[in-house]
C-alpha atoms as a PDB file:
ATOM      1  CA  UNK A   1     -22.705  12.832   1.750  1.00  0.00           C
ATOM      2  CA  UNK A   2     -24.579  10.208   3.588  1.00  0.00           C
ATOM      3  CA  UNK A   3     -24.553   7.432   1.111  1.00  0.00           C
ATOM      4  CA  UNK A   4     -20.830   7.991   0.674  1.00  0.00           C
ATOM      5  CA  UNK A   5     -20.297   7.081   4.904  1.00  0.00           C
ATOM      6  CA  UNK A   6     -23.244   4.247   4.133  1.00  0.00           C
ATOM      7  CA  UNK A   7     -21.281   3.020   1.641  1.00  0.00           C
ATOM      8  CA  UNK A   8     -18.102   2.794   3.751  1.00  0.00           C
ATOM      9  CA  UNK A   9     -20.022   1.079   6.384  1.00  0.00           C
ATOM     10  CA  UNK A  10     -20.881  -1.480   4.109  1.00  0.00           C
ATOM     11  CA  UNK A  11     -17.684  -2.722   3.105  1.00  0.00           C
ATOM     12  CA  UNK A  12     -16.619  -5.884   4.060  1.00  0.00           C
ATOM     13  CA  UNK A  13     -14.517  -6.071   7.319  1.00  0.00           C
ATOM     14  CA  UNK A  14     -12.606  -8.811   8.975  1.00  0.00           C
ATOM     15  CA  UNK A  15     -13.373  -9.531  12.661  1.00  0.00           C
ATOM     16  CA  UNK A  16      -9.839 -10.296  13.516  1.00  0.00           C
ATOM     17  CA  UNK A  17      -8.781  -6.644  15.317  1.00  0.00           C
ATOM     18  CA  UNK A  18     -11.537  -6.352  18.172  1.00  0.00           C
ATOM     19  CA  UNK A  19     -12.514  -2.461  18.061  1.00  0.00           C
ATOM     20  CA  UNK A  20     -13.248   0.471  18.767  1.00  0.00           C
ATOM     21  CA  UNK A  21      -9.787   0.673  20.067  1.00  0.00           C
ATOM     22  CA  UNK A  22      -9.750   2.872  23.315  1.00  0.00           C
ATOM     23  CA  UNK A  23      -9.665   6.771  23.751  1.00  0.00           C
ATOM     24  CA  UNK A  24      -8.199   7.785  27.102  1.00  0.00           C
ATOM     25  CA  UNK A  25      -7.901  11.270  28.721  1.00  0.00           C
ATOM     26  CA  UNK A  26      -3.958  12.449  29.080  1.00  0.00           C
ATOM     27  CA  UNK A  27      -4.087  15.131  32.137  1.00  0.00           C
ATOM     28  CA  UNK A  28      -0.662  14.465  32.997  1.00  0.00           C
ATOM     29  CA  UNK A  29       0.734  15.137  29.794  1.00  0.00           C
ATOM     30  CA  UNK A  30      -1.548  18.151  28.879  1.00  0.00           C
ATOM     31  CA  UNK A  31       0.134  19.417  32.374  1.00  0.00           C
ATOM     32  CA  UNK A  32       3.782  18.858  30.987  1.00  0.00           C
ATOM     33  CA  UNK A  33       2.648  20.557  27.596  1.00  0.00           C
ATOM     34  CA  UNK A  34      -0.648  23.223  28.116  1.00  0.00           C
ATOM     35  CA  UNK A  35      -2.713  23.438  31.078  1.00  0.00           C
ATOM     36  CA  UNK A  36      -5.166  25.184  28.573  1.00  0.00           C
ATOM     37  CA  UNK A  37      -6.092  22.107  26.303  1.00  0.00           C
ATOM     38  CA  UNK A  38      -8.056  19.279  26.436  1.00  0.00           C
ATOM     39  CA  UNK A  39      -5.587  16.434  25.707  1.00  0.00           C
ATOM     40  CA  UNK A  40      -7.143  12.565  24.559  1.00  0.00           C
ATOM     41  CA  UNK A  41      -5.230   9.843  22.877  1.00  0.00           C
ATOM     42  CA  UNK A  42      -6.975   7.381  20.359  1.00  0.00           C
ATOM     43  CA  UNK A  43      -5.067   4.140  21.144  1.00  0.00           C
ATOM     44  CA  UNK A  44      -4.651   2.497  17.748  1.00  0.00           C
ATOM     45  CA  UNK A  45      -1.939   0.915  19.355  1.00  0.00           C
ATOM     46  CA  UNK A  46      -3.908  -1.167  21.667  1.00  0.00           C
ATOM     47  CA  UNK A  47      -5.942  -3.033  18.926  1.00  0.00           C
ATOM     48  CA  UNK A  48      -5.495  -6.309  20.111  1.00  0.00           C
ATOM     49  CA  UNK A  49      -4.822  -8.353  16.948  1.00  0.00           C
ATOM     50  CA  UNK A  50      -0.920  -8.993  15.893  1.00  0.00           C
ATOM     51  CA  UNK A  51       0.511  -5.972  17.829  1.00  0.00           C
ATOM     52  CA  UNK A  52      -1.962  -3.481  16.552  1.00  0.00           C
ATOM     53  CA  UNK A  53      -1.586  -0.155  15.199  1.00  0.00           C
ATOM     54  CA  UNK A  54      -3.101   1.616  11.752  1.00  0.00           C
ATOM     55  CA  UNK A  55      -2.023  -0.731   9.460  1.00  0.00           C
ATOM     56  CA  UNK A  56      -3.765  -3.866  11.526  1.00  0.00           C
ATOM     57  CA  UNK A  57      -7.053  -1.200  10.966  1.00  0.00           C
ATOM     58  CA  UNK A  58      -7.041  -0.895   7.263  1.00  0.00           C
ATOM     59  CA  UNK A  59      -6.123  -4.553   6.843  1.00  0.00           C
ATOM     60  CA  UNK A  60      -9.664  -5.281   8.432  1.00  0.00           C
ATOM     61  CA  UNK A  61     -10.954  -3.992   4.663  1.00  0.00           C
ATOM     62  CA  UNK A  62      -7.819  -5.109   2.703  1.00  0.00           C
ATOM     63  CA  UNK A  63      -7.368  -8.469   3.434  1.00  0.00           C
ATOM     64  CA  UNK A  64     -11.311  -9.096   3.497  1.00  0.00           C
ATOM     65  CA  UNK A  65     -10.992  -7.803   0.090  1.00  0.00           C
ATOM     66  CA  UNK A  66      -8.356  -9.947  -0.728  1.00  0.00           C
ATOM     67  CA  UNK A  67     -10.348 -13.140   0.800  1.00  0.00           C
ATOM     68  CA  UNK A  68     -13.684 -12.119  -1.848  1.00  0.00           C
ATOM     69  CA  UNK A  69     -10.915 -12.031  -4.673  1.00  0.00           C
ATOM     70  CA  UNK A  70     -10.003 -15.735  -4.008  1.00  0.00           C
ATOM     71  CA  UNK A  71      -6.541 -15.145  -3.412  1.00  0.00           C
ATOM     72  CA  UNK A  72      -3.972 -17.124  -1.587  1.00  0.00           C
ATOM     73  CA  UNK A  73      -1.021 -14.952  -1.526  1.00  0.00           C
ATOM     74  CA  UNK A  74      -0.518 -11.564   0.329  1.00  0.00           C
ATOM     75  CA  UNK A  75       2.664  -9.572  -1.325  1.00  0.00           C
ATOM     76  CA  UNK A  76       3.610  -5.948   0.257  1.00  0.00           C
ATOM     77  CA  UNK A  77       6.497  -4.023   1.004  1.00  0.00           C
ATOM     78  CA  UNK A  78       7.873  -1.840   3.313  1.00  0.00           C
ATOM     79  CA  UNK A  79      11.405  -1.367   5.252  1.00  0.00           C
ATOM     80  CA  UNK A  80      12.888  -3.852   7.504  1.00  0.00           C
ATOM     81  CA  UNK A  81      11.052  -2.709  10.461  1.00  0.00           C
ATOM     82  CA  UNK A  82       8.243  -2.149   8.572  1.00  0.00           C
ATOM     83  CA  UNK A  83       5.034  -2.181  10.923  1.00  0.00           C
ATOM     84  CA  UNK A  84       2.785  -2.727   7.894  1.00  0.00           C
ATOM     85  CA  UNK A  85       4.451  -5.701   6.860  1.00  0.00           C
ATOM     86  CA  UNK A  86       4.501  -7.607  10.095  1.00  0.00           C
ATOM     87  CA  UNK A  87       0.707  -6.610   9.896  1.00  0.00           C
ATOM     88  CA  UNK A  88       0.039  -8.458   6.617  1.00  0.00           C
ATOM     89  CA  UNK A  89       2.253 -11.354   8.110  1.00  0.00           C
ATOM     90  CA  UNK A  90      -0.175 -11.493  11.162  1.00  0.00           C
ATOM     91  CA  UNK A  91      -3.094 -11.350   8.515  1.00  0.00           C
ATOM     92  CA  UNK A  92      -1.844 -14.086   6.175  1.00  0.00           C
ATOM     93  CA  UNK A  93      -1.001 -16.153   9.531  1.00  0.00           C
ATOM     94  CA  UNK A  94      -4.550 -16.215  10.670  1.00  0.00           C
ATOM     95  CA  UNK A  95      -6.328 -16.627   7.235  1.00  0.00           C
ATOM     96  CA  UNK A  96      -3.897 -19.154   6.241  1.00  0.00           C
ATOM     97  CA  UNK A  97      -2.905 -17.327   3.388  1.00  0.00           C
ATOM     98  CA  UNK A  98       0.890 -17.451   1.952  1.00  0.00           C
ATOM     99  CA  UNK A  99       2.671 -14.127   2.362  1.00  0.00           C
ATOM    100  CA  UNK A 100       5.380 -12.580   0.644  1.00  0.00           C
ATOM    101  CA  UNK A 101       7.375  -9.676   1.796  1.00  0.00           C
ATOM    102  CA  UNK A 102       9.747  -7.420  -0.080  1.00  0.00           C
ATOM    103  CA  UNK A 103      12.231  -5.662   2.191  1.00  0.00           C
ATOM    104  CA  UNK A 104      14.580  -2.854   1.318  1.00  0.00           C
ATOM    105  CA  UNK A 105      17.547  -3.174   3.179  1.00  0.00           C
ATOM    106  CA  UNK A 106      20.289  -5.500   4.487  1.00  0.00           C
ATOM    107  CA  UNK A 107      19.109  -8.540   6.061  1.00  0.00           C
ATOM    108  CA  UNK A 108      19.700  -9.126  10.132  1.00  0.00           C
ATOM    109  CA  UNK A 109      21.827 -11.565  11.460  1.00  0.00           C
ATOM    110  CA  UNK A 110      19.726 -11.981  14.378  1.00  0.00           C
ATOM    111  CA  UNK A 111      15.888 -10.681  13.238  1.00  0.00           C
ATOM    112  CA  UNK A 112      14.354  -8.105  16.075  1.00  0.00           C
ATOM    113  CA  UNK A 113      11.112  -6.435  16.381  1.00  0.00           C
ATOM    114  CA  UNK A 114       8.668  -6.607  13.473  1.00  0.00           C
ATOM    115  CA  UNK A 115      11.500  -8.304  11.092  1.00  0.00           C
ATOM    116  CA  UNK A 116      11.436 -11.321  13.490  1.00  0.00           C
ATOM    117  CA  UNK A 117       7.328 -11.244  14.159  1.00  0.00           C
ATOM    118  CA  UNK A 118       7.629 -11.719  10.367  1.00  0.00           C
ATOM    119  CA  UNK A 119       9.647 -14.271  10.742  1.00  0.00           C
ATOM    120  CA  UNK A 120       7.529 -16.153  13.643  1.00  0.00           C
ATOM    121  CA  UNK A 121       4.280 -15.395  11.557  1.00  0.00           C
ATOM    122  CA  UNK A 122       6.159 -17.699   7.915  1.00  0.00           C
ATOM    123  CA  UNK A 123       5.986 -14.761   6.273  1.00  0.00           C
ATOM    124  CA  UNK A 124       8.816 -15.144   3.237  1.00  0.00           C
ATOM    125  CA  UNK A 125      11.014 -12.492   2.813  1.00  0.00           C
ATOM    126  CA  UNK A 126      12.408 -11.145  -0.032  1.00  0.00           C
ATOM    127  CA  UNK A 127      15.214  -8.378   0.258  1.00  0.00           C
ATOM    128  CA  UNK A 128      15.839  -5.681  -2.377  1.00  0.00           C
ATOM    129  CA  UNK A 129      18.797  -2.753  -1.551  1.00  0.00           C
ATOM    130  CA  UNK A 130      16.697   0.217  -2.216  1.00  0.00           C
ATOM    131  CA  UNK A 131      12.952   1.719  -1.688  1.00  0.00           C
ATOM    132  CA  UNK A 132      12.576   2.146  -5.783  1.00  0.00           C
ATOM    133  CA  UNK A 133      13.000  -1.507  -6.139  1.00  0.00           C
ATOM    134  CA  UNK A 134      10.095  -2.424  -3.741  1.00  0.00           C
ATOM    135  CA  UNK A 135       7.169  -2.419  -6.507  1.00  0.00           C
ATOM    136  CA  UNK A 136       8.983  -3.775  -9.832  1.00  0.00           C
ATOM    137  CA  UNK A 137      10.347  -6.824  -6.501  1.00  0.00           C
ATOM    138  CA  UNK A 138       6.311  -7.369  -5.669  1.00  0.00           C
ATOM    139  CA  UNK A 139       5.404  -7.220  -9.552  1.00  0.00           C
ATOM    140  CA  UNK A 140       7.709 -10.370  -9.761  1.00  0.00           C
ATOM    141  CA  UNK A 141       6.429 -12.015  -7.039  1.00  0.00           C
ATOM    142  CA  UNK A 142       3.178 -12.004  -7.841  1.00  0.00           C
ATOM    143  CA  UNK A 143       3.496 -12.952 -11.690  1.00  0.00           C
ATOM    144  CA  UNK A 144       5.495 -15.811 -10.170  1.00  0.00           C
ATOM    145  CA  UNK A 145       3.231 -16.931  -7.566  1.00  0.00           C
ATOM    146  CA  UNK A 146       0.653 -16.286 -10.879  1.00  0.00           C
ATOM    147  CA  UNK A 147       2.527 -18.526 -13.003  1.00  0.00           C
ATOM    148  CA  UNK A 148       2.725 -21.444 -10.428  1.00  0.00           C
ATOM    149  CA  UNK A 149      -1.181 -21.354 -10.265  1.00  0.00           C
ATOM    150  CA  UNK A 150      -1.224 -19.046  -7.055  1.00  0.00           C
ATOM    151  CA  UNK A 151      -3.919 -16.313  -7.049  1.00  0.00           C
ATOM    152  CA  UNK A 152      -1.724 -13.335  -5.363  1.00  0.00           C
ATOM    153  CA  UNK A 153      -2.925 -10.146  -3.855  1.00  0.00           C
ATOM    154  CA  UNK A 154      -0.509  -7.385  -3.902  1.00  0.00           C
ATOM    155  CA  UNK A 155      -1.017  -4.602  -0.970  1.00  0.00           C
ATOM    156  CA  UNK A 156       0.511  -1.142  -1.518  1.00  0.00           C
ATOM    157  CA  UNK A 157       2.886   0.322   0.507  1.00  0.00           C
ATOM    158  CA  UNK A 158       1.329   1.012   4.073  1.00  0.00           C
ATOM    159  CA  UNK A 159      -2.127  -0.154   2.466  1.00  0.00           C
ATOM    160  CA  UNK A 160      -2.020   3.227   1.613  1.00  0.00           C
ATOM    161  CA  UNK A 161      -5.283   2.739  -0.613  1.00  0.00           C
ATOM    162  CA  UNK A 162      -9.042   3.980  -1.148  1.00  0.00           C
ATOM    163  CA  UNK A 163      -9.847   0.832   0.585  1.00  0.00           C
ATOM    164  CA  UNK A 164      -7.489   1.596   3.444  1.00  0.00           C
ATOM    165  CA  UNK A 165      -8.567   4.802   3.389  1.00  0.00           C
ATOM    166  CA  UNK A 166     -12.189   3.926   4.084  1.00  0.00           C
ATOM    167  CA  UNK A 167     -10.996   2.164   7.284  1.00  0.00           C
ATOM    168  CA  UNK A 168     -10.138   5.509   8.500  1.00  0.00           C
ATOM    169  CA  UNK A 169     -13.088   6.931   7.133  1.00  0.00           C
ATOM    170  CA  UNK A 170     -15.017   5.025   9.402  1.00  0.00           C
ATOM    171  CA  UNK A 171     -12.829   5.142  12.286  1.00  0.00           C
ATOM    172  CA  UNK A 172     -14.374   8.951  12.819  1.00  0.00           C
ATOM    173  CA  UNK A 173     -17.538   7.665  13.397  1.00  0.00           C
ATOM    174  CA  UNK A 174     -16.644   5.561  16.053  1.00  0.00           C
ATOM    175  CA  UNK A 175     -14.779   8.231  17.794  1.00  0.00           C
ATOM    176  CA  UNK A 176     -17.733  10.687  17.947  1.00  0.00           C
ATOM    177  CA  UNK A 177     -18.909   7.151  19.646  1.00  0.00           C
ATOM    178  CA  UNK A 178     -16.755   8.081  22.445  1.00  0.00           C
ATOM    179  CA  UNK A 179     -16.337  11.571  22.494  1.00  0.00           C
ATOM    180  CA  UNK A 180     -17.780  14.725  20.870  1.00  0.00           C
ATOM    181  CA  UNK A 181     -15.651  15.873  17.855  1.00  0.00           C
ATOM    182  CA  UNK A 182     -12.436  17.301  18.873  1.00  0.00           C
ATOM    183  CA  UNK A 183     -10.753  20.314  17.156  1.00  0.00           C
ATOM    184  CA  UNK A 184      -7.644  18.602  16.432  1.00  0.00           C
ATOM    185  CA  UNK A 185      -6.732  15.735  15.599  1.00  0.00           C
ATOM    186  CA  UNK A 186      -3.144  15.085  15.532  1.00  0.00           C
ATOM    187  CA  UNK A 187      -0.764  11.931  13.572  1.00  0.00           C
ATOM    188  CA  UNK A 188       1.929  10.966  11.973  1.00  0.00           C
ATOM    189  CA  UNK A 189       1.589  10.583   8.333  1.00  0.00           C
ATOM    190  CA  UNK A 190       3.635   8.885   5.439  1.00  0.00           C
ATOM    191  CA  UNK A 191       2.191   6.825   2.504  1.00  0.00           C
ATOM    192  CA  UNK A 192      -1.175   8.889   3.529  1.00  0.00           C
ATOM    193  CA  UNK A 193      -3.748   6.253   3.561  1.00  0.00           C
ATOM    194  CA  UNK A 194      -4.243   6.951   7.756  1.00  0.00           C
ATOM    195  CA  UNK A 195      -4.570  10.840   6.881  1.00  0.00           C
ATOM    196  CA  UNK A 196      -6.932  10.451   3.726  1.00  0.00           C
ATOM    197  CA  UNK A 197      -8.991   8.132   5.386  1.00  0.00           C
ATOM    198  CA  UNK A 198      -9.184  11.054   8.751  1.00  0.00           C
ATOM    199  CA  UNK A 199      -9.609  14.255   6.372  1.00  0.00           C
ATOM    200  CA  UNK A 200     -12.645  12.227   4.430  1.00  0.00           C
ATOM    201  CA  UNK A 201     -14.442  10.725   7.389  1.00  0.00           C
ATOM    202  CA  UNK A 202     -14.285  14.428   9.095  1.00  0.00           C
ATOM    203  CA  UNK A 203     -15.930  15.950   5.975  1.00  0.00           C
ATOM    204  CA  UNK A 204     -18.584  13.186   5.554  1.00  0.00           C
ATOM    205  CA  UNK A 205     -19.737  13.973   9.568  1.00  0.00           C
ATOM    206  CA  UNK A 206     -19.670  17.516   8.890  1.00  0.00           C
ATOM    207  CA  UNK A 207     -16.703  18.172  11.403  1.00  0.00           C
ATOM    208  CA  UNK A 208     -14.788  21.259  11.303  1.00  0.00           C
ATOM    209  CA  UNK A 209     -12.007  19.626  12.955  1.00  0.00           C
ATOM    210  CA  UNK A 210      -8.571  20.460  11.508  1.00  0.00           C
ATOM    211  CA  UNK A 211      -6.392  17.012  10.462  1.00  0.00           C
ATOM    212  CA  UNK A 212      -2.597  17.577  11.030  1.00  0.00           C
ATOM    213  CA  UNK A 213      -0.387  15.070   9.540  1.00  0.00           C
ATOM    214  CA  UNK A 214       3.144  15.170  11.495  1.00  0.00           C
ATOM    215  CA  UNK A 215       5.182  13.794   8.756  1.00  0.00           C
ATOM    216  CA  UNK A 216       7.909  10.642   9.162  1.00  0.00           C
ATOM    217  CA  UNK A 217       9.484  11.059   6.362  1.00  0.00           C
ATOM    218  CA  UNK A 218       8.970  12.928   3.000  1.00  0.00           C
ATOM    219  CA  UNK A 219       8.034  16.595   2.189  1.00  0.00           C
ATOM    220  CA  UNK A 220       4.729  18.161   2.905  1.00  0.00           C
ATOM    221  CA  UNK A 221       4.446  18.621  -0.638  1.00  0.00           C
ATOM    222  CA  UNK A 222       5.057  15.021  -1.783  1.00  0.00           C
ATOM    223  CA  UNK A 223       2.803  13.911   0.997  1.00  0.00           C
ATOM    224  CA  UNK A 224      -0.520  16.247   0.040  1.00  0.00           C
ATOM    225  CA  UNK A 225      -0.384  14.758  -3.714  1.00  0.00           C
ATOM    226  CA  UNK A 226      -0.644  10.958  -1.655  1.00  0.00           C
ATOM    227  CA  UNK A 227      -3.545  12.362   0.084  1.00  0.00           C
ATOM    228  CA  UNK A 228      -5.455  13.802  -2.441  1.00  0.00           C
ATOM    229  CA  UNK A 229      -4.868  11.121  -5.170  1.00  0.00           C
ATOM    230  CA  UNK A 230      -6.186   8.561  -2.022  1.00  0.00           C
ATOM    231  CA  UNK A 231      -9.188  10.963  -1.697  1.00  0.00           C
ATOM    232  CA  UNK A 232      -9.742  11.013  -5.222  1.00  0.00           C
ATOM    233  CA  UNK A 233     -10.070   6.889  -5.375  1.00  0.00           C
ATOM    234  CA  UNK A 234     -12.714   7.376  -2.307  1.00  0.00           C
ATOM    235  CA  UNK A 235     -14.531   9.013  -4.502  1.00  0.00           C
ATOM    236  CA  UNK A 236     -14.684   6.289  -6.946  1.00  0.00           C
ATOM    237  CA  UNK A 237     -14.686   3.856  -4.041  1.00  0.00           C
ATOM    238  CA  UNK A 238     -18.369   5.115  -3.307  1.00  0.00           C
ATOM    239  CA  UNK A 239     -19.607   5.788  -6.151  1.00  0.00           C
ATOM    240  CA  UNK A 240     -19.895   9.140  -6.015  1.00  0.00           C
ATOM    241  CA  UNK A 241     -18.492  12.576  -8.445  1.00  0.00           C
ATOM    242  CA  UNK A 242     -15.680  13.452  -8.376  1.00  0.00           C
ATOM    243  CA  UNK A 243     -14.197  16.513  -6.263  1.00  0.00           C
ATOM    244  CA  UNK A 244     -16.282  16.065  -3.498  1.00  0.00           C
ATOM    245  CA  UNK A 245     -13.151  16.304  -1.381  1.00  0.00           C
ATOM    246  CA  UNK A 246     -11.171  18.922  -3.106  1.00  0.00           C
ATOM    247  CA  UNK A 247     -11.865  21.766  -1.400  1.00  0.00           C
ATOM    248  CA  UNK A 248     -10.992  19.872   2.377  1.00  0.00           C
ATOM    249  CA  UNK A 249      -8.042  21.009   3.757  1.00  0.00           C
ATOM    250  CA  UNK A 250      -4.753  18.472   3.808  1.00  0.00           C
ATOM    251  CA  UNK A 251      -2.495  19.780   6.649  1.00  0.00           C
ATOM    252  CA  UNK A 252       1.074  18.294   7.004  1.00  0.00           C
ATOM    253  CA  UNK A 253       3.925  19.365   8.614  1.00  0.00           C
ATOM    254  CA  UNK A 254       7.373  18.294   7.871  1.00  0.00           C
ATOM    255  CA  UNK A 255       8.648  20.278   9.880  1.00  0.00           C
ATOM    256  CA  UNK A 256      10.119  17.383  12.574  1.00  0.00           C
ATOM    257  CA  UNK A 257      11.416  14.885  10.057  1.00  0.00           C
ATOM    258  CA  UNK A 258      14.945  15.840  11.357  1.00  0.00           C
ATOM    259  CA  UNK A 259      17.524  13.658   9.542  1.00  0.00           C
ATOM    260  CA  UNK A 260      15.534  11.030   7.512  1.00  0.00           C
ATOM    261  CA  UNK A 261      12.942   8.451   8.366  1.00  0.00           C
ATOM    262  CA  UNK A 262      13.113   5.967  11.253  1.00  0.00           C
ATOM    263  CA  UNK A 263      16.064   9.095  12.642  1.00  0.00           C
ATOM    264  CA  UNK A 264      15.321  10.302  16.383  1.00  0.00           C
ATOM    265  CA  UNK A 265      15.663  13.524  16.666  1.00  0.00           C
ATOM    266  CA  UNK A 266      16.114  15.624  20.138  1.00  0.00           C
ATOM    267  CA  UNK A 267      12.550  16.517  19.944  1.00  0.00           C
ATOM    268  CA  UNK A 268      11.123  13.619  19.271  1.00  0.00           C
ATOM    269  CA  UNK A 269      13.426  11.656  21.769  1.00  0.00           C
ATOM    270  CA  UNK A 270      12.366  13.962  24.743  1.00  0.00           C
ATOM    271  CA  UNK A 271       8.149  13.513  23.380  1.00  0.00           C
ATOM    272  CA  UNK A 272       9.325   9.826  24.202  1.00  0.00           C
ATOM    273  CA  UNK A 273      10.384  10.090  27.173  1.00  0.00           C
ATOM    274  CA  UNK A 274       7.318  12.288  28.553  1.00  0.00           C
ATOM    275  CA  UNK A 275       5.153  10.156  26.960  1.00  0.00           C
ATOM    276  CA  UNK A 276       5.962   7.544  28.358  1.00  0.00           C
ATOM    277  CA  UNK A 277       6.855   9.034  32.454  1.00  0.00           C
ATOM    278  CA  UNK A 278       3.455  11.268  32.035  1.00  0.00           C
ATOM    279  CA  UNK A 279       0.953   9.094  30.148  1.00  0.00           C
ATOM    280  CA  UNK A 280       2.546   5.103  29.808  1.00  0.00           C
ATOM    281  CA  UNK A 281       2.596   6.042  25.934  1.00  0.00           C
ATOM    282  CA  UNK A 282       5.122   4.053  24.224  1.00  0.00           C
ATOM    283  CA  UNK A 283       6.128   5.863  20.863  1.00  0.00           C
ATOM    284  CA  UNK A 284       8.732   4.835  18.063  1.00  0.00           C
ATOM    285  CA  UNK A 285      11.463   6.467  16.927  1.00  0.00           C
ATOM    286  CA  UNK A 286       9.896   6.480  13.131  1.00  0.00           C
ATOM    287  CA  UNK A 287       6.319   7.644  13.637  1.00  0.00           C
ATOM    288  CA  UNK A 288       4.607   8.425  16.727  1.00  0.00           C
ATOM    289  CA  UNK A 289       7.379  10.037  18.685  1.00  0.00           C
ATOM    290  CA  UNK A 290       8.110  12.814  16.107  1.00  0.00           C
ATOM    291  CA  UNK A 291       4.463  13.138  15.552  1.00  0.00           C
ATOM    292  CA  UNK A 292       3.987  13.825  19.406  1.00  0.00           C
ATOM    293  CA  UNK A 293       7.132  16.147  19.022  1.00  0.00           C
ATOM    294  CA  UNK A 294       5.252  18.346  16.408  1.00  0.00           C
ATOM    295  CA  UNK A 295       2.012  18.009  19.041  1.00  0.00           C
ATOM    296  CA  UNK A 296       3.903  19.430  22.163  1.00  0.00           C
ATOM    297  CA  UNK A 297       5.631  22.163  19.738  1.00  0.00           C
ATOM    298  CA  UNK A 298       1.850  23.580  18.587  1.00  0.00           C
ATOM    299  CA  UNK A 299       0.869  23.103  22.068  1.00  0.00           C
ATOM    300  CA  UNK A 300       3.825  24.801  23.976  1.00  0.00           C
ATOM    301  CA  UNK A 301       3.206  28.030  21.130  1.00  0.00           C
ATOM    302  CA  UNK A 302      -0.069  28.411  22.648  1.00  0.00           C
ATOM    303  CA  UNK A 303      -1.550  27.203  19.384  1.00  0.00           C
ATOM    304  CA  UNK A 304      -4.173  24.453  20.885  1.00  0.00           C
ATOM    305  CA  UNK A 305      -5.278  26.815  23.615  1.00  0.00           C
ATOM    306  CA  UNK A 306      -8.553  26.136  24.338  1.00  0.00           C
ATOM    307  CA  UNK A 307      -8.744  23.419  22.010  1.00  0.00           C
ATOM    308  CA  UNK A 308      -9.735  19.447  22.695  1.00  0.00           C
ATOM    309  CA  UNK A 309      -6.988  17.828  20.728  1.00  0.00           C
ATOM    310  CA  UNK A 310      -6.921  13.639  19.635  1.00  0.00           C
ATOM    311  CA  UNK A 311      -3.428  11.971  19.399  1.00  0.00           C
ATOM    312  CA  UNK A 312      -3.824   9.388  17.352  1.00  0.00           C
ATOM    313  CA  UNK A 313      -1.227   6.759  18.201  1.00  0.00           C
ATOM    314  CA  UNK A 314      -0.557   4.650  15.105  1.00  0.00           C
ATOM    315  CA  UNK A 315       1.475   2.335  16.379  1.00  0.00           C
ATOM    316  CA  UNK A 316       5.076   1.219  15.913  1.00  0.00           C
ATOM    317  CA  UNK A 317       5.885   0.257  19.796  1.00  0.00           C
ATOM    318  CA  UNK A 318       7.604  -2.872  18.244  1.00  0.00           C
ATOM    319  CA  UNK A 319       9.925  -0.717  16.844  1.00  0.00           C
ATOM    320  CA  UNK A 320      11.135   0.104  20.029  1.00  0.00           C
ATOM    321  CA  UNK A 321      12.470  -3.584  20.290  1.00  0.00           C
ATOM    322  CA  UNK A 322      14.756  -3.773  17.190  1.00  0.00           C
END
């Protein structure tokens, strides 16, 4: 398996989002939670490039991508708030790139959090009234931008690609950097780029750390399929046969999505709060704080005793703001 991580390594990478982003002990939360854990938190969201988070990590790989193809147009999607899309913005901004955002939802009166970052950044905005309408809205743009002579690069939802992936892939390796390999690792998942990217990197160091996706949104079900079709274009990615990840384990639990996506719910409201008064953790209402609330559930069962356990914070404080 070590040409497949050599061959991650050698993908081309923007310098834009300075890393490794930091890992930091939590005592005072593993107090509030399980005096019988070892508690860290990978701090995705203090990459210091346009507000951080995963989706400024995979857009290192992405948009470098992107630059090689020639293009001069980023296109993605995602929701109003959508963290990914304010990352592309922030991407385009700095590469001097066009970008081109389709939105599902009703437009603001007065943008807040990421929709007015995309805003500030020139990102255009295009609004469609449902999620289903995202991709056939970014196929249009870019034959569009295509037919005026532009040379557009469309980005998945959440960069939720093998590329992406990769970034995460290689995002192990520089946190057995900082710490020996925990036993958990612990996220919230959704378009399952972040997870694939986590499950491959662990199997290509050997780790027998378990991965467990805390989903925002959608079913475990639905989720696993993302996963494993994003492990399967790794695969390809590198070069390599095909199932070399089919026997790994894809662990998500749905279990916390309460009443929809972007919905607090009392759990995840309270793994706010104690984040935040125990640790200075600011987590959003979509992602992190209901990932956290699945976290302190394991934990408080007794199921991480003994264990060191990695938080993974993705992101989303912006959200906070809208």
């Amino acid at each position: 398996m070590t040409p497949l991580r050599d061959r991650f390594a050698s993908l081309p990478a923007l310098p834009f989002a300075p890393l490794p982003s930091p890992l930091e002990s939590l005592d005072r939360l593993r107090t509030e939670l399980s005096p019988r854990l070892t508690l860290l938190v990978k701090r995705d969201d203090a990459i210091g490039f346009g507000f951080g988070g995963n989706k400024v990590r995979k857009l290192r790989l992405v948009a470098a991508q992107a630059i090689a193809d020639g293009a001069d147009t980023l296109i993605t999607c995602g929701g109003i708030q959508s963290n990914h899309a304010r990352a592309t913005a922030a991407y385009a901004a700095r590469l001097g790139l066009r970008c081109i955002l389709v939105a599902n939802g009703t437009p603001q009166p007065a943008p807040t959090g990421n929709a007015l970052l995309a805003q500030l950044l020139g990102a255009e905005i295009r609004y469609v009234s449902t999620r289903e309408e995202r991709a056939p809205a970014m196929a249009r743009a870019a034959a569009q931008c295509a037919a005026g002579g532009g040379r557009p690069f469309v980005i998945p939802l959440g960069a939720s690609t093998p590329l992406g992936a990769a970034a995460y892939a290689l995002a192990i390796g520089e946190l057995l950097q900082q710490h020996q390999a925990p036993d958990v690792i612990v996220h919230a998942t959704s378009s399952g780029g972040t997870q694939a990217g986590l499950v491959a990197g662990c199997r290509l160091h050997g780790l027998a750390t378990r991965v467990i996706g805390v989903s925002a949104d959608d079913p475990a079900q639905q989720i696993e399929a993302e996963v494993r079709r994003i492990l399967e274009g790794l695969e390809t990615l590198a070069g390599i046969d095909s199932g070399a990840f089919d026997d790994v384990p894809v662990e998500v639990d749905d279990r916390f999505v309460g009443s929809g996506y972007g919905q607090p719910t009392p759990g995840s409201i309270e793994s706010q709060r104690m984040a935040a008064r125990h640790a200075a953790l600011f987590l959003d209402n979509t992602y992190t704080a209901k990932a956290m609330s699945g976290l302190a559930a394991r934990a408080r069962a007794g199921e991480f005793d003994g264990a060191t356990v990695v938080f993974w914070h993705t992101g989303g404080q912006v959200g906070l703001f809208a």
